[in-house]
N, C-alpha and C. Protein backbone atom coordinates (compact mmCIF):
# COMPACT_ATOMS: atom_id res chain seq x y z
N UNK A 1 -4.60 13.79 -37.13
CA UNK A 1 -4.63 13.89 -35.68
C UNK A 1 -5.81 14.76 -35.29
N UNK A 2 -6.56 14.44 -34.65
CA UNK A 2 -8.03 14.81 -34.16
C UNK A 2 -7.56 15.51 -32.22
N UNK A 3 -8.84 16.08 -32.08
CA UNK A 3 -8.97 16.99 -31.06
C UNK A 3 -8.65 15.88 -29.98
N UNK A 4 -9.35 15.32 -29.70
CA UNK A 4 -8.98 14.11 -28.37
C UNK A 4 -7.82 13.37 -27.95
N UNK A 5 -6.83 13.70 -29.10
CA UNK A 5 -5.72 12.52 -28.96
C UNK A 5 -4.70 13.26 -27.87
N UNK A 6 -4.52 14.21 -27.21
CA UNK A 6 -3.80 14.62 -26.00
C UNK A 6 -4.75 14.12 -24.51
N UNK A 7 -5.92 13.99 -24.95
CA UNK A 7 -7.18 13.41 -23.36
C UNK A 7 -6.35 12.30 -23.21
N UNK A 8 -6.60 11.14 -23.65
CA UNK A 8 -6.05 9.99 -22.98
C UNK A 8 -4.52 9.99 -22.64
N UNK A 9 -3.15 10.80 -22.81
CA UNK A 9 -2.39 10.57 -22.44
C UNK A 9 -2.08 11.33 -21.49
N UNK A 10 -2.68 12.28 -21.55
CA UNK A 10 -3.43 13.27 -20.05
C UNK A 10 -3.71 12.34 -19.04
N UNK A 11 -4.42 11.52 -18.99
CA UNK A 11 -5.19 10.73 -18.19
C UNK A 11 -3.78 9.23 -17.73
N UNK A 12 -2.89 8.86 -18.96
CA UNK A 12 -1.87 7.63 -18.63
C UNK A 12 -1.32 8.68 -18.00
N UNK A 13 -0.70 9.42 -18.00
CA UNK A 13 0.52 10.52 -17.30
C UNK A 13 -0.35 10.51 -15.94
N UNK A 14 -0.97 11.30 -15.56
CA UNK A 14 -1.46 11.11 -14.06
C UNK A 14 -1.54 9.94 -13.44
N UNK A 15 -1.73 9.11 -14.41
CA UNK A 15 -2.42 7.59 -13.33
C UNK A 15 -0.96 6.77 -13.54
N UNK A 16 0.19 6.61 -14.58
CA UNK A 16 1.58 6.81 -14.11
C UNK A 16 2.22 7.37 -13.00
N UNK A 17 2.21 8.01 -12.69
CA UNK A 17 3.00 8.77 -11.69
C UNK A 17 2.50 8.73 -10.55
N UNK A 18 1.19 9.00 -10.65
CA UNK A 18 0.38 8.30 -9.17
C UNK A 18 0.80 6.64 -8.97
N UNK A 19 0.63 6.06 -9.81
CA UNK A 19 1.47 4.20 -9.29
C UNK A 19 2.76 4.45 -8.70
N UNK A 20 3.49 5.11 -10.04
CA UNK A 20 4.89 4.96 -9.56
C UNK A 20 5.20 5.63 -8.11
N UNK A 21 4.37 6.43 -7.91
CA UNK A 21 4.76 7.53 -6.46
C UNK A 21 3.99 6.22 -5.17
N UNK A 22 3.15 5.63 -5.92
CA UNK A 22 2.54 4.41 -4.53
C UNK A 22 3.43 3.52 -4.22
N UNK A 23 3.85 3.04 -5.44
CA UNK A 23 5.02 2.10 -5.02
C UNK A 23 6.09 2.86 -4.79
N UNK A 24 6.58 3.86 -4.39
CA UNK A 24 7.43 4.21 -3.67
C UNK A 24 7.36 4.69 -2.17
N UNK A 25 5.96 4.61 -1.84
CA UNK A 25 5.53 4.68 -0.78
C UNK A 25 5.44 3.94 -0.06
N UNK A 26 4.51 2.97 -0.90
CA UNK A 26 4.46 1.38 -0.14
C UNK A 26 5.30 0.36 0.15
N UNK A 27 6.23 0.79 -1.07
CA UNK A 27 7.05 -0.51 -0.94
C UNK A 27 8.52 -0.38 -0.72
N UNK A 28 8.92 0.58 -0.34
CA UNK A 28 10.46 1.29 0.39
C UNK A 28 10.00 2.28 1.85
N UNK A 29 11.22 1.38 2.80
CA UNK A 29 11.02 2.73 4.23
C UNK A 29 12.57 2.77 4.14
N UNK A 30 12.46 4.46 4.14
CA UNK A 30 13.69 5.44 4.33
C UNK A 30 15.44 4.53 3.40
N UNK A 31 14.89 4.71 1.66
CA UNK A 31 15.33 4.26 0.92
C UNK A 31 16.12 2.72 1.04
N UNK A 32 15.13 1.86 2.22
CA UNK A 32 15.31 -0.02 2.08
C UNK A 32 14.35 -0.38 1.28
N UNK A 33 13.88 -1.44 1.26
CA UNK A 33 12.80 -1.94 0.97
C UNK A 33 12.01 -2.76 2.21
N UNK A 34 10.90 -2.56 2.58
CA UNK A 34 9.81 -2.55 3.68
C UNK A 34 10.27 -3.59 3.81
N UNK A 35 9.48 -4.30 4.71
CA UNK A 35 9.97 -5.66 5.24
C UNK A 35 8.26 -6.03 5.26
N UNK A 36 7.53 -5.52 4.80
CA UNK A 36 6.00 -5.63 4.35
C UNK A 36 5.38 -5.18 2.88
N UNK A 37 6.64 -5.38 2.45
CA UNK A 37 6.30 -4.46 0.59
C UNK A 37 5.47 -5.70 0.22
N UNK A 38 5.23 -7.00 0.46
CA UNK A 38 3.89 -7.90 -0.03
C UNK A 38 2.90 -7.92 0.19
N UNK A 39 2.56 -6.20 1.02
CA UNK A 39 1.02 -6.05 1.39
C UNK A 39 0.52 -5.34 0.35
N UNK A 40 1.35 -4.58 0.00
CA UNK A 40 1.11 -3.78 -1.48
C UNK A 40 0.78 -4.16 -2.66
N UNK A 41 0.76 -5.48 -2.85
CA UNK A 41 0.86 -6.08 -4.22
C UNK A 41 -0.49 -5.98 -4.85
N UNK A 42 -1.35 -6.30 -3.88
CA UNK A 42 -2.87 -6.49 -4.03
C UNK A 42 -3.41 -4.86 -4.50
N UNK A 43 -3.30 -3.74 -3.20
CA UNK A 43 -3.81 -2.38 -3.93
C UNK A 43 -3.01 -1.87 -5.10
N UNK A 44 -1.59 -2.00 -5.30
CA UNK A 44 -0.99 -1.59 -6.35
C UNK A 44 -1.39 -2.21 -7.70
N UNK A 45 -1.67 -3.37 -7.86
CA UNK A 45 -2.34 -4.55 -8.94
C UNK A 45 -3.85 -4.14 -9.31
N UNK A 46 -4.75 -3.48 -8.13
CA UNK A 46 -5.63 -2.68 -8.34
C UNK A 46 -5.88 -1.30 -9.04
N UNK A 47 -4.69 -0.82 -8.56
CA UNK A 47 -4.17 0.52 -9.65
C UNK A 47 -3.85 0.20 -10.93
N UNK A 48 -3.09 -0.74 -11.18
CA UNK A 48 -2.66 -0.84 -12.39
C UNK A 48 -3.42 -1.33 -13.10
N UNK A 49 -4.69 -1.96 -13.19
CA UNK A 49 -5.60 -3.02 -13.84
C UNK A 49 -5.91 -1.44 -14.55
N UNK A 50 -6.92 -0.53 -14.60
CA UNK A 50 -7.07 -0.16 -15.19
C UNK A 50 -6.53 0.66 -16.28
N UNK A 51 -5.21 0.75 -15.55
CA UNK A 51 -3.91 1.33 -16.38
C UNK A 51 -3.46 1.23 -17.61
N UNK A 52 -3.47 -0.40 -17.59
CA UNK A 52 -3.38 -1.23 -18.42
C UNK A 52 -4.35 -1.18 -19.50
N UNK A 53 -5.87 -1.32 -19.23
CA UNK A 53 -6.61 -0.99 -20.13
C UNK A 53 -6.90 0.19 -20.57
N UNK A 54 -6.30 1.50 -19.95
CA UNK A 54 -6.81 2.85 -20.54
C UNK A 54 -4.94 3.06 -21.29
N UNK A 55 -4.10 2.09 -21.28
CA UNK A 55 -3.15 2.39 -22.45
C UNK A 55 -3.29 1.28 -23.77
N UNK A 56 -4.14 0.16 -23.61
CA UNK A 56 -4.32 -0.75 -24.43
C UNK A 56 -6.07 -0.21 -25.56
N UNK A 57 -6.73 0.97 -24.81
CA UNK A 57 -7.82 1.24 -25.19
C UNK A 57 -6.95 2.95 -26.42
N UNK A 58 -6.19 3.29 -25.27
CA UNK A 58 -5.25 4.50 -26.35
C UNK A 58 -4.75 4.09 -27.58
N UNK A 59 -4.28 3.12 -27.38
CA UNK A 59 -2.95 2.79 -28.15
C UNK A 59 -4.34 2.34 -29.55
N UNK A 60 -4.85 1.59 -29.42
CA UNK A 60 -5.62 0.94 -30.44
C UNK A 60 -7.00 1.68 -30.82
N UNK A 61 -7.14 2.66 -29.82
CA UNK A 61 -8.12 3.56 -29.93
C UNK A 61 -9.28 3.28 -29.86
N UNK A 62 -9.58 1.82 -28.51
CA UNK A 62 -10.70 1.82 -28.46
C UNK A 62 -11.55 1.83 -27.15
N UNK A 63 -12.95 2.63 -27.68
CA UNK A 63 -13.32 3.09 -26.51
C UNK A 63 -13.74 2.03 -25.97
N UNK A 64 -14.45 1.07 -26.38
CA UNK A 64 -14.57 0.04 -24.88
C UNK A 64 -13.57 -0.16 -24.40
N UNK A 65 -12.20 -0.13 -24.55
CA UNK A 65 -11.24 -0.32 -23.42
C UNK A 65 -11.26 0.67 -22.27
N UNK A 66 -11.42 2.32 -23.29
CA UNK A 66 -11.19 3.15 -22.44
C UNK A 66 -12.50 3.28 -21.36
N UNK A 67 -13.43 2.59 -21.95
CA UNK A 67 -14.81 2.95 -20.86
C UNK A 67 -14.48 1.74 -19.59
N UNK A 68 -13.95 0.68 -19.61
CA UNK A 68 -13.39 -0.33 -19.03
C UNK A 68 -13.07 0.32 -17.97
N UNK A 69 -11.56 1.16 -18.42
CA UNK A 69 -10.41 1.66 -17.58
C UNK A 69 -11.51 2.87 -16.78
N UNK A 70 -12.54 3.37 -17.56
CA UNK A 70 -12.93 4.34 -16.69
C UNK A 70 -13.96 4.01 -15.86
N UNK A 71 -14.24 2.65 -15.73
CA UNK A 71 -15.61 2.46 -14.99
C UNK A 71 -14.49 1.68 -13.80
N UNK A 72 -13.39 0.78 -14.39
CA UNK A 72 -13.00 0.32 -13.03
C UNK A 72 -12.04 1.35 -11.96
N UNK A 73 -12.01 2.42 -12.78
CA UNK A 73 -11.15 3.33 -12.28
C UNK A 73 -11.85 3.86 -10.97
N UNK A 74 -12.86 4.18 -11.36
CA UNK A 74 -14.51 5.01 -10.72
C UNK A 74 -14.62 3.49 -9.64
N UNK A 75 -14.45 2.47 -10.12
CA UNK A 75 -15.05 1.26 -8.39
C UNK A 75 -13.82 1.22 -7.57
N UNK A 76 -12.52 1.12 -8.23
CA UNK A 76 -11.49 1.80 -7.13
C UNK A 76 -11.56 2.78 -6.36
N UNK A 77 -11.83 3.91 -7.38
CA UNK A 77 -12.13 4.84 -6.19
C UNK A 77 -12.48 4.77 -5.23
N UNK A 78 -13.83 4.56 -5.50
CA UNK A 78 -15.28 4.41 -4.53
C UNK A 78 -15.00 3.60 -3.58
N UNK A 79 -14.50 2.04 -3.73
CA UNK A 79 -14.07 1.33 -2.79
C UNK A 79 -12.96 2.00 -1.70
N UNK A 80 -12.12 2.64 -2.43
CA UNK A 80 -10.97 2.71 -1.17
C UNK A 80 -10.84 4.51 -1.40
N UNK A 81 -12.16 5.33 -1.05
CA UNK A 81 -12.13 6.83 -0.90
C UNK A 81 -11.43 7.29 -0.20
N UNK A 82 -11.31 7.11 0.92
CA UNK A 82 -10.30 7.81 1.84
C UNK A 82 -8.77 7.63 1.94
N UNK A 83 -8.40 6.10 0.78
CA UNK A 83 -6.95 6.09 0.59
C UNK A 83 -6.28 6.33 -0.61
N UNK A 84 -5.28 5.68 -1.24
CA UNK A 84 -4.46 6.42 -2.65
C UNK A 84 -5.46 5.82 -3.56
N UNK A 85 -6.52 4.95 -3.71
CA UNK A 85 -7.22 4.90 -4.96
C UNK A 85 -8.33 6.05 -5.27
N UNK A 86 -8.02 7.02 -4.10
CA UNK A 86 -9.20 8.13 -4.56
C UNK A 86 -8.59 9.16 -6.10
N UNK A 87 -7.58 8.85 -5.80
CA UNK A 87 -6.56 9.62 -6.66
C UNK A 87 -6.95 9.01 -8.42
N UNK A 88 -7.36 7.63 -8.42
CA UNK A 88 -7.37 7.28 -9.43
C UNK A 88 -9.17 7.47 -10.19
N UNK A 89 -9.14 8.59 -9.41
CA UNK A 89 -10.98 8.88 -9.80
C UNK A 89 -10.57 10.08 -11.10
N UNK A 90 -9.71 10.89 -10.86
CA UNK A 90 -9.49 11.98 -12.06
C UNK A 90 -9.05 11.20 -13.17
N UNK A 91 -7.68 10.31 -13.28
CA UNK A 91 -7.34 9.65 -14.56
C UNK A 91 -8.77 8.62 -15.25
N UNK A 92 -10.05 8.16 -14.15
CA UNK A 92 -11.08 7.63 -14.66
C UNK A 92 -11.95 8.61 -15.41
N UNK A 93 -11.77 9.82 -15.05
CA UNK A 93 -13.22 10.78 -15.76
C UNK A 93 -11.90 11.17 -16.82
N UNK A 94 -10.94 11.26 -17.26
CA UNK A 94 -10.48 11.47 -18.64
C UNK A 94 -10.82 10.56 -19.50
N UNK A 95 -10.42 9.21 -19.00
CA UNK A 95 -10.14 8.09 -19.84
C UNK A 95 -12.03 8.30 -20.41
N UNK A 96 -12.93 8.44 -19.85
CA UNK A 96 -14.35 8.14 -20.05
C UNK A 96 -14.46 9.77 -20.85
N UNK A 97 -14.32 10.78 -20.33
CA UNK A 97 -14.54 11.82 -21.64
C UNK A 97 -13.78 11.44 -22.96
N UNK A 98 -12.13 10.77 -22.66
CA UNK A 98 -11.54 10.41 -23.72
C UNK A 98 -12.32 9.39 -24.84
N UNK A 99 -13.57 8.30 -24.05
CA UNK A 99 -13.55 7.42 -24.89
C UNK A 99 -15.30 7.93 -25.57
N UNK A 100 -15.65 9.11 -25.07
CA UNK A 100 -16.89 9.81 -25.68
C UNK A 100 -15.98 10.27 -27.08
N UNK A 101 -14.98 10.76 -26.86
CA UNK A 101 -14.81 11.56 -28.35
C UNK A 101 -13.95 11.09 -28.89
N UNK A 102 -13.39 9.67 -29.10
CA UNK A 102 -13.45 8.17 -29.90
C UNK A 102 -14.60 8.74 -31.13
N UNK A 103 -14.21 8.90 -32.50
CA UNK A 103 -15.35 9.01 -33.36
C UNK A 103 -15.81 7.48 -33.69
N UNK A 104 -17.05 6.66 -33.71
CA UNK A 104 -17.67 5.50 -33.81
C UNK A 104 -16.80 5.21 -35.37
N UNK A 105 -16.58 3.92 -35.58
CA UNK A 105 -16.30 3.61 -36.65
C UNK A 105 -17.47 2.98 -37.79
N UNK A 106 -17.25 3.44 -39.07
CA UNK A 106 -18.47 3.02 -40.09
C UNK A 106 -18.88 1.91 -40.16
């Protein structure tokens, strides 16, 4: 077990809990379910895309996944700054320090 292997689950744990806390935002009013929770599908599906690849880049340990998860993490952001995908700019700069100290394979 090497120095880096707590970065990337550093990085799933935040960007977990940030989804799960969106979809509880977006898609329940005052514990119903919205009567507009199918507007959500699209930014929440946006959150999770990279999710997906910065636990499929962990799990197998590879950094082009994790540079994936951290570059689309970083155009979420950027695209939607002033709403909940700004949030997904910190779990992008782990996943991308995470996939610098990935040692290259021989």
């Amino acid at each position: 077990m090497d120095a880096m292997t707590p970065l990337p689950y550093v990085g799933l744990t935040l960007h977990g809990l940030l989804f799960a806390a969106l979809v509880g935002v977006c898609a329940f009013d005052d514990g119903d379910l919205a009567h507009d929770w199918t507007d959500c599908l699209i930014p929440l599906g946006l959150i999770l895309v990279p999710l997906v690849f910065a636990a499929v880049g962990t799990r197998t340990r590879s950094s082009g996944a994790l540079v994936v998860a951290a570059v689309m993490g970083v155009l979420v952001g950027l695209v939607s700054l002033t709403g909940p995908g700004l949030f997904v700019l910190v779990p992008a700069v782990i996943y991308g320090l995470a996939a610098v100290r990935i040692p290259a394979e021989p």
